[in-house]
C-alpha atoms as a PDB file:
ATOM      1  CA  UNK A   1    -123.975 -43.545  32.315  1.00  0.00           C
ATOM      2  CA  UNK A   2    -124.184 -40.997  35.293  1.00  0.00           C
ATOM      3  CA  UNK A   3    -121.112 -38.927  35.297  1.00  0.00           C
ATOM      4  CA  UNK A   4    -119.750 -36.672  37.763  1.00  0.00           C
ATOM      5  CA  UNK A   5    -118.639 -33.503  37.078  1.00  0.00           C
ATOM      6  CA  UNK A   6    -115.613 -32.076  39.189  1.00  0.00           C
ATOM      7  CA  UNK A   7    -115.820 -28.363  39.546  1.00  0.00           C
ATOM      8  CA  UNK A   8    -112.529 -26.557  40.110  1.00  0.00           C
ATOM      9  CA  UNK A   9    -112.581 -22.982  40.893  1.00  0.00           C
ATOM     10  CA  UNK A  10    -113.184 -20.266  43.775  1.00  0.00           C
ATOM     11  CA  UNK A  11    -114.028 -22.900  47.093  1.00  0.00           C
ATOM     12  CA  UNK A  12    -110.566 -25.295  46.464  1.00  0.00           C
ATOM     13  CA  UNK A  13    -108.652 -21.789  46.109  1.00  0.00           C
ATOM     14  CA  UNK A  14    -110.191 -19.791  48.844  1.00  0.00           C
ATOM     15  CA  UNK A  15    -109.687 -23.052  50.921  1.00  0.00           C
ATOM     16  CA  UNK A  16    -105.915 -23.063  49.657  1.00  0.00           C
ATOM     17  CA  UNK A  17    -105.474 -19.169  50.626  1.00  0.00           C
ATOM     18  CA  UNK A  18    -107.052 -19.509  54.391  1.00  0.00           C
ATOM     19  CA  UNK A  19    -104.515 -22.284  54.635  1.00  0.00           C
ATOM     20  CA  UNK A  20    -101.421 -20.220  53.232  1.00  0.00           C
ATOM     21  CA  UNK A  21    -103.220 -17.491  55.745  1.00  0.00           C
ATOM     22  CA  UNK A  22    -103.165 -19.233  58.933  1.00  0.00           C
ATOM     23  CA  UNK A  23    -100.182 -20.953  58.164  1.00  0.00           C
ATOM     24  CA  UNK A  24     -98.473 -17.137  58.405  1.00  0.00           C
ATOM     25  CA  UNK A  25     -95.284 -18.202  56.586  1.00  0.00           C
ATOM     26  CA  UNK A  26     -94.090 -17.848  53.012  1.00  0.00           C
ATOM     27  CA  UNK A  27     -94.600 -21.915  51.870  1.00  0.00           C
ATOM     28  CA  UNK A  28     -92.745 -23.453  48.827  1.00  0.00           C
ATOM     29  CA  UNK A  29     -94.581 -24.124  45.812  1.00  0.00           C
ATOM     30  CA  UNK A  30     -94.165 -27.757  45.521  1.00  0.00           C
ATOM     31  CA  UNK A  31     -95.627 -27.968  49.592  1.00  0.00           C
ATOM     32  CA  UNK A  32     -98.357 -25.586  47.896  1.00  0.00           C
ATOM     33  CA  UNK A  33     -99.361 -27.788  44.831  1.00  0.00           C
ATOM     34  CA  UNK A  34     -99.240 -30.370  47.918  1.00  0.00           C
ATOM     35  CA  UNK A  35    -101.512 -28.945  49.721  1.00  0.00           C
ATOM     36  CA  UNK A  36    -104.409 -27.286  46.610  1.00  0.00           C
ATOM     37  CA  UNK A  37    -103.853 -31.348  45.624  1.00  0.00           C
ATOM     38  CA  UNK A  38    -105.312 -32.448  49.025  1.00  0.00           C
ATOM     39  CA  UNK A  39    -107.933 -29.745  49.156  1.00  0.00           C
ATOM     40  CA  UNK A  40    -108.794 -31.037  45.344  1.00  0.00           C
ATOM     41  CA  UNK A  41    -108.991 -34.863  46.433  1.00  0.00           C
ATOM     42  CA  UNK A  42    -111.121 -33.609  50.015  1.00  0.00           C
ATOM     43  CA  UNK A  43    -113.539 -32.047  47.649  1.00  0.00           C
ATOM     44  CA  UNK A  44    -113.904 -35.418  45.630  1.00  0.00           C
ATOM     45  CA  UNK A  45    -114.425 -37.682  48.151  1.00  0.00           C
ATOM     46  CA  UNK A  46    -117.452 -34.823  49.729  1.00  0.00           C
ATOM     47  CA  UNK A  47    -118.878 -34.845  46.652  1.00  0.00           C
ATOM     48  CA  UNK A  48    -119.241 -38.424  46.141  1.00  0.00           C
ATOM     49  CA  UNK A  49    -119.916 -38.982  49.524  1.00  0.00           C
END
């Protein structure tokens, strides 16, 4: 069996910070746990594209 590994770390975060950047508002957390969910699910679908 071939499994995939997810890696979480520095490129979903710095991807979550430029957002929160050029957003250039506070955000809420929940819209923030939103939002590093997306960039999580994004990754995913890259990787096992």
């Amino acid at each position: 069996m071939d499994a995939k590994m997810i890696v979480f770390g520095e490129t979903a975060i710095d991807r979550l910070l430029q957002w929160l950047r050029a957003s250039g508002e506070p955000k809420d957390l929940t819209e923030l746990l939103r939002q590093y969910l997306e960039i999580l699910a994004r990754a995913v679908r890259e990787e096992n594209e």
